[in-house]
N, C-alpha and C. Protein backbone atom coordinates (compact mmCIF):
# COMPACT_ATOMS: atom_id res chain seq x y z
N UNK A 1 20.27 -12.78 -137.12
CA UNK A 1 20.56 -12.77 -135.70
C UNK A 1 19.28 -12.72 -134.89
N UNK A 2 18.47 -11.60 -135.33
CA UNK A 2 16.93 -11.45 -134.32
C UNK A 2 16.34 -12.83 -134.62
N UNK A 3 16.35 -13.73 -135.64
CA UNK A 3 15.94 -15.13 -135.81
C UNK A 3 16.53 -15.52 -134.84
N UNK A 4 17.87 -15.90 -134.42
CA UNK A 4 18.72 -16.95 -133.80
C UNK A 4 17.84 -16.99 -132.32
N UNK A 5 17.88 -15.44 -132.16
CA UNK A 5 17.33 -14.98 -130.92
C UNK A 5 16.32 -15.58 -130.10
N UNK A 6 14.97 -15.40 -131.49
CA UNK A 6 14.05 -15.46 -131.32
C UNK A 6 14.30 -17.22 -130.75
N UNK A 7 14.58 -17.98 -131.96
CA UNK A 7 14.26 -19.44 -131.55
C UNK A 7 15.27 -19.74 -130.28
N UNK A 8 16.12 -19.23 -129.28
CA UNK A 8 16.63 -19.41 -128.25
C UNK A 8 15.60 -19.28 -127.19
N UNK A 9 14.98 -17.74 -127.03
CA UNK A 9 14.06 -17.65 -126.17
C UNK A 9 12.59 -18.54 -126.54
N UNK A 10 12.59 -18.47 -127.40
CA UNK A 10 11.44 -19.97 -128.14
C UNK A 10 11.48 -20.94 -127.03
N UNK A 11 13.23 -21.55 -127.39
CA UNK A 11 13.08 -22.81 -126.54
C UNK A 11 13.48 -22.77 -124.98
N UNK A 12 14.04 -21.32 -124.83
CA UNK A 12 13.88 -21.20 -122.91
C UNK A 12 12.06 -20.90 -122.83
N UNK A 13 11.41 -20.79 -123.59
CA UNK A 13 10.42 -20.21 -123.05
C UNK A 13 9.52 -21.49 -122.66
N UNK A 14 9.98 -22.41 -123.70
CA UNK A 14 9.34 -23.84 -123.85
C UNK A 14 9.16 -24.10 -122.61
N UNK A 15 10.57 -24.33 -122.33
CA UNK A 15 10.85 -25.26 -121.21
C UNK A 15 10.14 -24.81 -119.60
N UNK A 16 9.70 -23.19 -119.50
CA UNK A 16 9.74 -22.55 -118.03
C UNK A 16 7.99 -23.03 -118.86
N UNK A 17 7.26 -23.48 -119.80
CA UNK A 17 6.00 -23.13 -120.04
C UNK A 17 5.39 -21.73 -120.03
N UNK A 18 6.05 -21.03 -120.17
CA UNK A 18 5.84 -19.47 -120.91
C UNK A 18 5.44 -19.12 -122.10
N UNK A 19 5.50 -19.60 -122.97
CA UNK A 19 5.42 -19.86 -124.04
C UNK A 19 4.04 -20.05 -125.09
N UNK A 20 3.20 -18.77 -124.32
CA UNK A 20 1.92 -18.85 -124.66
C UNK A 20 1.51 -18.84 -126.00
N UNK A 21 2.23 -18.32 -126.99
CA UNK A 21 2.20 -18.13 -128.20
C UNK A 21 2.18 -19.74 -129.04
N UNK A 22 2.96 -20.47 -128.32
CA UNK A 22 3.55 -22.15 -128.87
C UNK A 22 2.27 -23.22 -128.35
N UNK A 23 1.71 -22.60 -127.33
CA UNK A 23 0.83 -23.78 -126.89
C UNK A 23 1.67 -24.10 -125.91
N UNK A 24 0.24 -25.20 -125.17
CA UNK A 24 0.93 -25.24 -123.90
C UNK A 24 1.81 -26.68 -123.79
N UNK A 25 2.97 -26.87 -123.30
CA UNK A 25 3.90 -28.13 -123.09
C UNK A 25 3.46 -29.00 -123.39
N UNK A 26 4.45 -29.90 -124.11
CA UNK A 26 3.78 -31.22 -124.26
C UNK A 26 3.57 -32.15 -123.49
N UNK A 27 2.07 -33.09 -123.55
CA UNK A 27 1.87 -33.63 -122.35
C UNK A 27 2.45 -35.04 -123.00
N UNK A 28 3.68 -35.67 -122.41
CA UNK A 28 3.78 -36.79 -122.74
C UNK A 28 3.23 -37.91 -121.79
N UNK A 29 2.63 -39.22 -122.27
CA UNK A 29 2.30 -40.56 -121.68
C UNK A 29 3.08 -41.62 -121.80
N UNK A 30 3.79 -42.37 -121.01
CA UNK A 30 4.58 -43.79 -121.67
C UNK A 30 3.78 -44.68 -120.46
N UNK A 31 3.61 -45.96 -121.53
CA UNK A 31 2.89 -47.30 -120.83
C UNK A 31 3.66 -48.37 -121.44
N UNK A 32 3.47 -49.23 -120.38
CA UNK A 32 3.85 -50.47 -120.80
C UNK A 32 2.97 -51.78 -120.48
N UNK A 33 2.76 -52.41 -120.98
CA UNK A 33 1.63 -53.75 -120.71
C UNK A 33 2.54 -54.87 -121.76
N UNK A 34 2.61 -56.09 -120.95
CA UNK A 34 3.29 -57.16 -121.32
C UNK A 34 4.43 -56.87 -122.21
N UNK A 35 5.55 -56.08 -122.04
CA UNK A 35 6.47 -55.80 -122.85
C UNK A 35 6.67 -54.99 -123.97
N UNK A 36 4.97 -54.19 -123.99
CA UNK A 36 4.70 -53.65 -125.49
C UNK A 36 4.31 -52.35 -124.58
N UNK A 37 5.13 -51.18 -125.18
CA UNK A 37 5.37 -49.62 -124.76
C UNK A 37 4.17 -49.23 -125.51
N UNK A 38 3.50 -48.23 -125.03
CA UNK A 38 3.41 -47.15 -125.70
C UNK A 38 3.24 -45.94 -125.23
N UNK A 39 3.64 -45.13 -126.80
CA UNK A 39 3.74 -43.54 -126.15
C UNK A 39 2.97 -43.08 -126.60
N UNK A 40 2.10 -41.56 -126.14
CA UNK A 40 1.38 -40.90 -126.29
C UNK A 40 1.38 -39.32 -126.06
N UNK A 41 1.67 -38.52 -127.40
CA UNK A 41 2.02 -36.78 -126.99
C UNK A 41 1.32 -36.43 -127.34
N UNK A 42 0.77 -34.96 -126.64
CA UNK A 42 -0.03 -33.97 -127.61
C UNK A 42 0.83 -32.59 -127.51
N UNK A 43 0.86 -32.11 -128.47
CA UNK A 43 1.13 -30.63 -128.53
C UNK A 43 0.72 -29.95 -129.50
N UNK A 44 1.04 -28.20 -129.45
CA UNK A 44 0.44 -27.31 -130.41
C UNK A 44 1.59 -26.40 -130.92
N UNK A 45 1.47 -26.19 -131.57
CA UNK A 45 2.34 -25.30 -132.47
C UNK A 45 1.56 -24.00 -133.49
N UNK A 46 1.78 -22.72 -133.22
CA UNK A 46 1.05 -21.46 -134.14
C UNK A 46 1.35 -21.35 -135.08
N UNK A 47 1.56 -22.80 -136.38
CA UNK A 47 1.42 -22.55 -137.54
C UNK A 47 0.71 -23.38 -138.04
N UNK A 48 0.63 -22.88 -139.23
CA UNK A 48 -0.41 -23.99 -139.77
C UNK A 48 -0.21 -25.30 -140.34
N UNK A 49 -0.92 -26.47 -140.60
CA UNK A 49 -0.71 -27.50 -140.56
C UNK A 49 0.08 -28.09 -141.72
N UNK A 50 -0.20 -27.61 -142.65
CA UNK A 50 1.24 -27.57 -144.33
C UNK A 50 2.55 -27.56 -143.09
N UNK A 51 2.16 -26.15 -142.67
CA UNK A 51 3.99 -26.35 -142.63
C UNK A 51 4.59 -27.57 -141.15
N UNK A 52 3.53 -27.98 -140.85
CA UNK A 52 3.57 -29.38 -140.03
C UNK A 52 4.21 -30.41 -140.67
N UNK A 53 3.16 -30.56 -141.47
CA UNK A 53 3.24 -32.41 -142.76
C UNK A 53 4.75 -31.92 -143.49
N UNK A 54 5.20 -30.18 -143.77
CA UNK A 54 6.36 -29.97 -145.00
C UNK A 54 7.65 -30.75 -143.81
N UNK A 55 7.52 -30.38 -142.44
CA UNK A 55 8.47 -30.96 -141.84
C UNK A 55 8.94 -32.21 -141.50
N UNK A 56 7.34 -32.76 -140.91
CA UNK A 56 7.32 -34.16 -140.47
C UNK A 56 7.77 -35.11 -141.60
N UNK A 57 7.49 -34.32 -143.18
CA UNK A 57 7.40 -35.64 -144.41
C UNK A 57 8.47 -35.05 -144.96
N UNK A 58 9.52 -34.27 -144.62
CA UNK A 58 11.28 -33.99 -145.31
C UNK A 58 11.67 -35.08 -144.53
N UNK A 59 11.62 -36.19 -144.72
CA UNK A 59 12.63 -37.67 -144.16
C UNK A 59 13.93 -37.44 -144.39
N UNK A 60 14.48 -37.13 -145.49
CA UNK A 60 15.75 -37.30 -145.71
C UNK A 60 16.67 -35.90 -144.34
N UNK A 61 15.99 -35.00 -144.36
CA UNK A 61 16.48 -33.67 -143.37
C UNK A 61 16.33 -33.93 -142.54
N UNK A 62 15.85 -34.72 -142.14
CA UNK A 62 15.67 -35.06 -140.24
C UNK A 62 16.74 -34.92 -139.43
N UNK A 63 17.67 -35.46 -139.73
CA UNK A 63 19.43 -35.71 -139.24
C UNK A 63 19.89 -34.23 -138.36
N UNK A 64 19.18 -33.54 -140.18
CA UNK A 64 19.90 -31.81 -139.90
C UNK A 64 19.14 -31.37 -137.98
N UNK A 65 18.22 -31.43 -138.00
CA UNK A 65 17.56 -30.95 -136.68
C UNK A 65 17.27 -31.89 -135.59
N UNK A 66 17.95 -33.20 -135.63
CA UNK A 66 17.73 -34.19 -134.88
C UNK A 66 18.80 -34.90 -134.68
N UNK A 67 20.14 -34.37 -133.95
CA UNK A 67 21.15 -34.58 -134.14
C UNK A 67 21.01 -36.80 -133.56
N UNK A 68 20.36 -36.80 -132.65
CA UNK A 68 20.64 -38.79 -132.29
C UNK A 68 20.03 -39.04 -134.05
N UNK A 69 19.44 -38.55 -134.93
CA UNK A 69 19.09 -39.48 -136.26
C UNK A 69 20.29 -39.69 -136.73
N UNK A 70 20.90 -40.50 -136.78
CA UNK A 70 22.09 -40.43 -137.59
C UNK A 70 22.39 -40.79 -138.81
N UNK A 71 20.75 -41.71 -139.62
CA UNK A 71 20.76 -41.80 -141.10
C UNK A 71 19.11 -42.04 -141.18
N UNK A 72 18.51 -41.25 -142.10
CA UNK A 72 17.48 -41.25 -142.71
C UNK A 72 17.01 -40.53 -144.16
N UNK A 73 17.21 -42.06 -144.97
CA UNK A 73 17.31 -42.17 -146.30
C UNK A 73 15.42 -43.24 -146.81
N UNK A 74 15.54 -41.85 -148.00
CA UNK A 74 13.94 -42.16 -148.67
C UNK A 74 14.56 -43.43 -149.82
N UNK A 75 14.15 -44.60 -149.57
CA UNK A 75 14.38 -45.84 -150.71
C UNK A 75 13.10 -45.89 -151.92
N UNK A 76 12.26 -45.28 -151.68
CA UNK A 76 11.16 -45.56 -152.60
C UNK A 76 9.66 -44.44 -151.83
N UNK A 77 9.61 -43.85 -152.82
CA UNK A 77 8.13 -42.87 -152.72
C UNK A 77 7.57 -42.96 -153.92
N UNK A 78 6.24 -43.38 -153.15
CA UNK A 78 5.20 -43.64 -154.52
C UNK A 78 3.84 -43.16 -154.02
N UNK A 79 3.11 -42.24 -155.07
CA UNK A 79 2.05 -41.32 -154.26
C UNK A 79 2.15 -41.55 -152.74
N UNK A 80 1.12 -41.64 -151.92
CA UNK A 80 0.63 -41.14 -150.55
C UNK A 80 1.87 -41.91 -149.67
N UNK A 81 2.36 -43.04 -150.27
CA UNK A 81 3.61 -43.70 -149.14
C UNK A 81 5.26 -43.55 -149.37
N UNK A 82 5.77 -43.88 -148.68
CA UNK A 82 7.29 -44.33 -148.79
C UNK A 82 8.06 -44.73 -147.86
N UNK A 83 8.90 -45.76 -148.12
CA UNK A 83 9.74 -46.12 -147.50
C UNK A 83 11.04 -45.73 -147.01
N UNK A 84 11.25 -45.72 -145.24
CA UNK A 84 12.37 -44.67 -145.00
C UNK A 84 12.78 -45.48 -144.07
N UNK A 85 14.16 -45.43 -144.82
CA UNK A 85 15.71 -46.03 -143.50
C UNK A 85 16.13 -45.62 -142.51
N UNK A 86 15.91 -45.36 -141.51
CA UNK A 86 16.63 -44.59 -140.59
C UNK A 86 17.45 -45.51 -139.46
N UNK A 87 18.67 -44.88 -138.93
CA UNK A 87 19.09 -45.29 -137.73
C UNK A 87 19.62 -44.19 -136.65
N UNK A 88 19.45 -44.74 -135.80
CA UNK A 88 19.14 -43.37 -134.47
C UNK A 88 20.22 -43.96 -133.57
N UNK A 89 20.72 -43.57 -132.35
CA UNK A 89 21.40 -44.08 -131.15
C UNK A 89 20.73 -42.80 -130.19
N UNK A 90 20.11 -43.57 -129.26
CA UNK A 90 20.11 -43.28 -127.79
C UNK A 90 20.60 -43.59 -126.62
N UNK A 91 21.14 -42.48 -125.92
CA UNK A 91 21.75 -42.96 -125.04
C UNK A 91 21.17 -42.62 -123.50
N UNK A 92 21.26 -43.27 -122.44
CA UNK A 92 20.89 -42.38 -121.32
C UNK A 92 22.13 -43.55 -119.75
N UNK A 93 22.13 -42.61 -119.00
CA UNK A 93 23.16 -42.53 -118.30
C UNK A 93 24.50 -44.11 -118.93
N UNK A 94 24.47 -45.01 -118.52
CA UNK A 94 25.79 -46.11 -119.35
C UNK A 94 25.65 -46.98 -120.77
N UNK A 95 24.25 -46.40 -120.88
CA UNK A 95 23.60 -47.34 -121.86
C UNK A 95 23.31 -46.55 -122.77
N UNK A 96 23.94 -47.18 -124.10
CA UNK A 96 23.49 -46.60 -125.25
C UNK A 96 23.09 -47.30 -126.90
N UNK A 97 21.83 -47.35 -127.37
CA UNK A 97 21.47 -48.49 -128.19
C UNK A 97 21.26 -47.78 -130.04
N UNK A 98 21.31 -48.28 -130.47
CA UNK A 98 21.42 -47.96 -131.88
C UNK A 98 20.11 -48.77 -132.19
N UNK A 99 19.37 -47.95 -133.25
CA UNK A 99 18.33 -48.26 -133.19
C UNK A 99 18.06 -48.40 -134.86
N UNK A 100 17.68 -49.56 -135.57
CA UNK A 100 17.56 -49.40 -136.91
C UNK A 100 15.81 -49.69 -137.37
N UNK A 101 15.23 -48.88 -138.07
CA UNK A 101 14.03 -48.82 -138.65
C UNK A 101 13.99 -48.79 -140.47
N UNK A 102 13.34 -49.67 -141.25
CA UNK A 102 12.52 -49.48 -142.25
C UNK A 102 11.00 -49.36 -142.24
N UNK A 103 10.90 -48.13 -142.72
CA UNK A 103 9.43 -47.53 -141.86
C UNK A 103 8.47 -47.65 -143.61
N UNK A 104 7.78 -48.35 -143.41
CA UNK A 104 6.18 -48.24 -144.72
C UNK A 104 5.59 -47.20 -143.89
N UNK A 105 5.72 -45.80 -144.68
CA UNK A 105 5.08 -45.17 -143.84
C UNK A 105 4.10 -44.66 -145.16
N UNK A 106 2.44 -44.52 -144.63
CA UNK A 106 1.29 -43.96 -145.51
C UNK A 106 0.99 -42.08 -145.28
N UNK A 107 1.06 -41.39 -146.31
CA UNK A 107 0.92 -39.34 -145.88
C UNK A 107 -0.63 -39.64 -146.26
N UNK A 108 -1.55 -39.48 -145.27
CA UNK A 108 -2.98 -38.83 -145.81
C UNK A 108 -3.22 -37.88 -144.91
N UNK A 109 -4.38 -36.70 -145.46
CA UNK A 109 -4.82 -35.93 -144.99
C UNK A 109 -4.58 -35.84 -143.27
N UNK A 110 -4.05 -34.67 -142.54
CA UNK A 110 -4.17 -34.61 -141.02
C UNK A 110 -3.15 -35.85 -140.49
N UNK A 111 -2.78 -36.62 -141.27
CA UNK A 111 -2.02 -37.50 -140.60
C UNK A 111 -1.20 -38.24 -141.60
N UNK A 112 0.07 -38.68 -140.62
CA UNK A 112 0.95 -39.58 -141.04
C UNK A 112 1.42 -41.17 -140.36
N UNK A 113 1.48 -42.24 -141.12
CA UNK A 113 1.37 -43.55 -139.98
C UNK A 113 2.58 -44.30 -140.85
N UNK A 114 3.23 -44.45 -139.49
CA UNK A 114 4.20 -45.64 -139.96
C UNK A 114 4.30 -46.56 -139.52
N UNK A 115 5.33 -47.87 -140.03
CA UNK A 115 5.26 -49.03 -139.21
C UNK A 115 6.58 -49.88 -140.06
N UNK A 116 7.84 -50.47 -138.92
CA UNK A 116 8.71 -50.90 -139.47
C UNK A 116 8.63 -51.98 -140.02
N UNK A 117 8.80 -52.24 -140.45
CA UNK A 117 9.02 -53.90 -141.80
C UNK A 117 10.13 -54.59 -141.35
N UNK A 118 11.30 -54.15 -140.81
CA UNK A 118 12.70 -54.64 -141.16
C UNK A 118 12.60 -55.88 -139.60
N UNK A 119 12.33 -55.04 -138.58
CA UNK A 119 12.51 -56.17 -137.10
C UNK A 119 13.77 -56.09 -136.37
N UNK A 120 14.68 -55.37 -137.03
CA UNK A 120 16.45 -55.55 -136.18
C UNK A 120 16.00 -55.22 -134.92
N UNK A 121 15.35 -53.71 -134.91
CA UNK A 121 15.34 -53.48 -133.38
C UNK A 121 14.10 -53.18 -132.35
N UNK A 122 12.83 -54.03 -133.06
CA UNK A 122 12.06 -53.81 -132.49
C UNK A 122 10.88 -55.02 -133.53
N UNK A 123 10.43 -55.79 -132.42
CA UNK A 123 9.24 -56.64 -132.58
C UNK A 123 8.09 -55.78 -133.58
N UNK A 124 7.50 -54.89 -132.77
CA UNK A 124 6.63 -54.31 -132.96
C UNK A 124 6.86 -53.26 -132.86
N UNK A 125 6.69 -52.27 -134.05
CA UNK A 125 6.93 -50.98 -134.31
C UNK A 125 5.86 -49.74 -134.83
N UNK A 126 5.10 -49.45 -134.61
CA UNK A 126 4.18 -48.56 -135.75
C UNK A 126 3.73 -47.48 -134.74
N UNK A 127 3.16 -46.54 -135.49
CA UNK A 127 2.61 -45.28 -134.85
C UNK A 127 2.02 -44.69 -135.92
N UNK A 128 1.95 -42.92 -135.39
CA UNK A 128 0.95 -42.15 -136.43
C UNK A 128 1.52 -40.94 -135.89
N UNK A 129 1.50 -39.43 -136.03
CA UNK A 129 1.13 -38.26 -136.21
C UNK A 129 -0.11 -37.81 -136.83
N UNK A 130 -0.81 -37.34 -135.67
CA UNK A 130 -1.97 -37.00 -136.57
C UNK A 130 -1.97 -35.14 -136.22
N UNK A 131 -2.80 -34.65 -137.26
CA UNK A 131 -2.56 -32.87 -136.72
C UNK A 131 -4.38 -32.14 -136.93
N UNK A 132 -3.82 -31.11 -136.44
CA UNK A 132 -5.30 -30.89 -136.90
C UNK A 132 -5.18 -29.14 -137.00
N UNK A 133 -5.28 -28.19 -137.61
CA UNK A 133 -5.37 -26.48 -137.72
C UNK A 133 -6.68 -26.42 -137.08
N UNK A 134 -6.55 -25.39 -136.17
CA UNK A 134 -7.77 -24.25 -135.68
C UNK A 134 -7.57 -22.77 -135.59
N UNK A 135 -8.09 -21.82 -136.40
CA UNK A 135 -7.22 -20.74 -135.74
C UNK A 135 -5.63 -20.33 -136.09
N UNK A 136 -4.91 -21.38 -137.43
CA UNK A 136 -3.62 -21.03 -137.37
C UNK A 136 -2.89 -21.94 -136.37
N UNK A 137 -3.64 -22.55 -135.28
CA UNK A 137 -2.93 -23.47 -134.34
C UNK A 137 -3.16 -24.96 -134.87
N UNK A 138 -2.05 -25.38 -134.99
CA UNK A 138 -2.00 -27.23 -135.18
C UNK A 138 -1.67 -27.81 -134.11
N UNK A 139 -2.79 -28.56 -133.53
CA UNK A 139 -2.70 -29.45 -132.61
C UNK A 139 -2.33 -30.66 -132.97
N UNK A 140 -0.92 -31.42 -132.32
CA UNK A 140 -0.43 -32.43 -133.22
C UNK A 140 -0.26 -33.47 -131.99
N UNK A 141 -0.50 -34.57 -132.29
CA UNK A 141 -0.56 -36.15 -131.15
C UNK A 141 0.63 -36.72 -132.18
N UNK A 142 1.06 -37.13 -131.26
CA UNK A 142 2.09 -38.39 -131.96
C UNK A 142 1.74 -39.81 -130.86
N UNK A 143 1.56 -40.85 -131.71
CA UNK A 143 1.07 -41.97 -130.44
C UNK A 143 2.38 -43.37 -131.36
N UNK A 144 2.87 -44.03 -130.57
CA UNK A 144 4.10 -45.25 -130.89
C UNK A 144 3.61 -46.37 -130.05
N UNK A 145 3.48 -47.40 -130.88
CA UNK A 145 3.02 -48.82 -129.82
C UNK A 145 4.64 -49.65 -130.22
N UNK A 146 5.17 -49.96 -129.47
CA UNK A 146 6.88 -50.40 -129.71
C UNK A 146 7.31 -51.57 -128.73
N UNK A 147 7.07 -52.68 -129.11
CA UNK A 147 7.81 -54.41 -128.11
C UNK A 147 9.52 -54.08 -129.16
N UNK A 148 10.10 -54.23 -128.42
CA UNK A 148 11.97 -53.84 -128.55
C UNK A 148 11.98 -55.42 -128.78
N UNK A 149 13.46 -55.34 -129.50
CA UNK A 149 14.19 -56.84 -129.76
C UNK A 149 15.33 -57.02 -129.00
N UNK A 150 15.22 -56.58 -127.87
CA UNK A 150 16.24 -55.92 -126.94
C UNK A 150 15.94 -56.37 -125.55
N UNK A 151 17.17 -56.53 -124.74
CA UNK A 151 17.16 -56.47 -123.13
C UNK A 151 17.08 -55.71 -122.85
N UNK A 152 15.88 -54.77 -122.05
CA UNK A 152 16.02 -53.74 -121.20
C UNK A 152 15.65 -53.52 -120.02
N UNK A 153 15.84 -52.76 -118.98
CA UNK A 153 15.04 -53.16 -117.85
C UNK A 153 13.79 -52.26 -118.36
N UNK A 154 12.91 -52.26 -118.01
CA UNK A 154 11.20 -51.31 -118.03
C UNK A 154 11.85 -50.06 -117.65
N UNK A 155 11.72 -49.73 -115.94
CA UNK A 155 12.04 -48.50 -115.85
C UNK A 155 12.83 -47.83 -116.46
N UNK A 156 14.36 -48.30 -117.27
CA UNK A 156 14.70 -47.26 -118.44
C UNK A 156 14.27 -47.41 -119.08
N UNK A 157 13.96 -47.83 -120.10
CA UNK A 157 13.30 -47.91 -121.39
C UNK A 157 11.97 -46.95 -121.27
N UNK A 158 11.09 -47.17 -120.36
CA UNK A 158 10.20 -45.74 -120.25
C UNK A 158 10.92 -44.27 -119.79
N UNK A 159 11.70 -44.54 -119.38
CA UNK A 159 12.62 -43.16 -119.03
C UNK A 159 12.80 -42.55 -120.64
N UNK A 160 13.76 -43.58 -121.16
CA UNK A 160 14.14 -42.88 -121.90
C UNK A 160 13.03 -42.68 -123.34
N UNK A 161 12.02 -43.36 -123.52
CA UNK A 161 10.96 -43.07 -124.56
C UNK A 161 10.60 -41.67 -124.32
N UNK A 162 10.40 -41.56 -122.74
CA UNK A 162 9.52 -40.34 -122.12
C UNK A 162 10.49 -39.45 -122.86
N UNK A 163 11.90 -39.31 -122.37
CA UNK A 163 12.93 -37.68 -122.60
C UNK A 163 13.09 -37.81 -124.15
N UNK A 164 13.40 -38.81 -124.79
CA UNK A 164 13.69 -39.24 -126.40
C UNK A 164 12.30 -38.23 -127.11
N UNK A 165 10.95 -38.69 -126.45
CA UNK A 165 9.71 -38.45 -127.28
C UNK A 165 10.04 -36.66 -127.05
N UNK A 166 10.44 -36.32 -125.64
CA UNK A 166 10.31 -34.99 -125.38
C UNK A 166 11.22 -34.15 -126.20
N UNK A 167 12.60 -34.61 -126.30
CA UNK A 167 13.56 -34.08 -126.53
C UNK A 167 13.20 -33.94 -128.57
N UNK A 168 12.63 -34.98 -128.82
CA UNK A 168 12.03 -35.08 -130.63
C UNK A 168 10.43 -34.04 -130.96
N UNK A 169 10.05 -33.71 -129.88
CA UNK A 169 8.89 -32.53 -130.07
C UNK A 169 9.47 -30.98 -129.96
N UNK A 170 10.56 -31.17 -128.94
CA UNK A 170 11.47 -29.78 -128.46
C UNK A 170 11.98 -29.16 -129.58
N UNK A 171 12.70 -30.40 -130.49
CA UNK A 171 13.71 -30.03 -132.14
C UNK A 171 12.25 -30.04 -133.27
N UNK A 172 11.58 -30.42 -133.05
CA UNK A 172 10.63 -30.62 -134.06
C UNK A 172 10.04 -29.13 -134.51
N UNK A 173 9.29 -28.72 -132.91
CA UNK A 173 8.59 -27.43 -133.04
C UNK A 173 9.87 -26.08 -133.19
N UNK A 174 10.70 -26.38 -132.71
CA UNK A 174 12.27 -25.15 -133.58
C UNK A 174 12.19 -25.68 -134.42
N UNK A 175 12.32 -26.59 -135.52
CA UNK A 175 11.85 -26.71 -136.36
C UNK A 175 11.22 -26.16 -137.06
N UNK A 176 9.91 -26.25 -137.03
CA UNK A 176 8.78 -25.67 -137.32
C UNK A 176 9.14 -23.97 -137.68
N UNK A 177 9.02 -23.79 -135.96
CA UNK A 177 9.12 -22.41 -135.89
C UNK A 177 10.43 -21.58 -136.91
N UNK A 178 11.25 -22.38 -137.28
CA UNK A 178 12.77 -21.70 -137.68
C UNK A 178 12.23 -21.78 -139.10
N UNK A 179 11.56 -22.86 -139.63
CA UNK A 179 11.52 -22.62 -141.17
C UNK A 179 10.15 -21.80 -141.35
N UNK A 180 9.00 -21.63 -140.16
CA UNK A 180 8.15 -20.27 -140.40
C UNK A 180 8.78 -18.79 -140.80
N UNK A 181 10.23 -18.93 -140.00
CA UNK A 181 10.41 -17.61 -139.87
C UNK A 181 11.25 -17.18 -141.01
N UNK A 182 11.65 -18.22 -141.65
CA UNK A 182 12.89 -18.22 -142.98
C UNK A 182 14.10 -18.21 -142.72
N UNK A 183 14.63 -18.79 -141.48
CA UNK A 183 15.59 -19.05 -141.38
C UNK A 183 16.63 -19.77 -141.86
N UNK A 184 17.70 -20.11 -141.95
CA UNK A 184 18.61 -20.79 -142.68
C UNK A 184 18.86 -22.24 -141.52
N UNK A 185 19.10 -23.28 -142.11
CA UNK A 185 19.12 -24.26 -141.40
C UNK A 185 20.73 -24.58 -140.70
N UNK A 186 20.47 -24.37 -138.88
CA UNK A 186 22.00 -25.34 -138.94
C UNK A 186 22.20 -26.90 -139.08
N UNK A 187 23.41 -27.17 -139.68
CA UNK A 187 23.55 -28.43 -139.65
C UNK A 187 24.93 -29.20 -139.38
N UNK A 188 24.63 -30.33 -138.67
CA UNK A 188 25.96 -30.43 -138.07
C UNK A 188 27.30 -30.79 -138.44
């Protein structure tokens, strides 16, 4: 229960930026130039960077703490890479898109980089997580360069990268924080 607690006021604390212990809010960036997005986060988290990469690289668990993942399945891991299926749906006010990825993604040191192969729902797909420990604090960037295979207007589509990227750092770092503390996982 004092767990449940804790990660509630965790994530009210997030949100008012109180939350001195977590680092400070994430600063998200979304751009767009000739049809090709990209995003750009930084944030910090007070653990150390293992238990960063143990989260970011459980592919198959994602679902559990990321309720829009709605399938993400490991097809092949072979040392430092593997290949991961996922499909997501986002929605924001009438519009809502299903999103399918096969990600070649490479694990080295401080960082992780992927990039889709498949094309259903996006031209151009790739990014990175990179992290870094100081102090027990991991400072972690996530950066996405993404041309969609899709009609969208601009102004949503950066809307919703912006709240999507925010709302996937918000579950990420409970995350984090819930399996620091030994908590039991909910799942839906």
């Amino acid at each position: 229960m004092k767990q449940a607690a804790a990660l509630v006021l965790f994530g009210l604390l997030r949100g008012t930026g109180l939350a001195a212990d977590a680092g400070p809010a994430a600063v998200i960036d979304v751009r767009e130039t000739a049809g090709v997005y990209s995003v750009h986060a930084r944030f910090s988290v007070p653990q150390p960077a293992a238990a960063v990469r143990a989260v970011l690289t459980d592919y198959e668990y994602i679902p559990r703490f990321m309720p829009d993942m709605k399938k993400s399945i490991v097809h092949e891991r072979r040392g430092d890479s593997a290949l991961v299926e996922q499909e997501a749906v986002s929605k924001i006010v009438v519009f809502s898109k299903k999103v399918h990825l096969l990600l070649d993604i490479t694990e080295v040191p401080g960082q992780i980089r992927f990039r889709d192969r498949c094309g259903k729902s996006f031209e151009q797909y790739e990014g990175a997580w990179t992290f870094t420990e100081q102090n027990g604090v991991t400072g972690i960037t996530y950066e996405l360069t993404a041309r969609p295979a899709f009609d969208v207007p601009e102004f949503i589509l950066k809307r919703l990268l912006k709240r999507d990227a925010g709302v996937m750092i918000d579950r990420l770092l409970a995350e984090i924080v819930r399996r620091a503390a030994g908590s039991v996982a909910v799942t839906r």
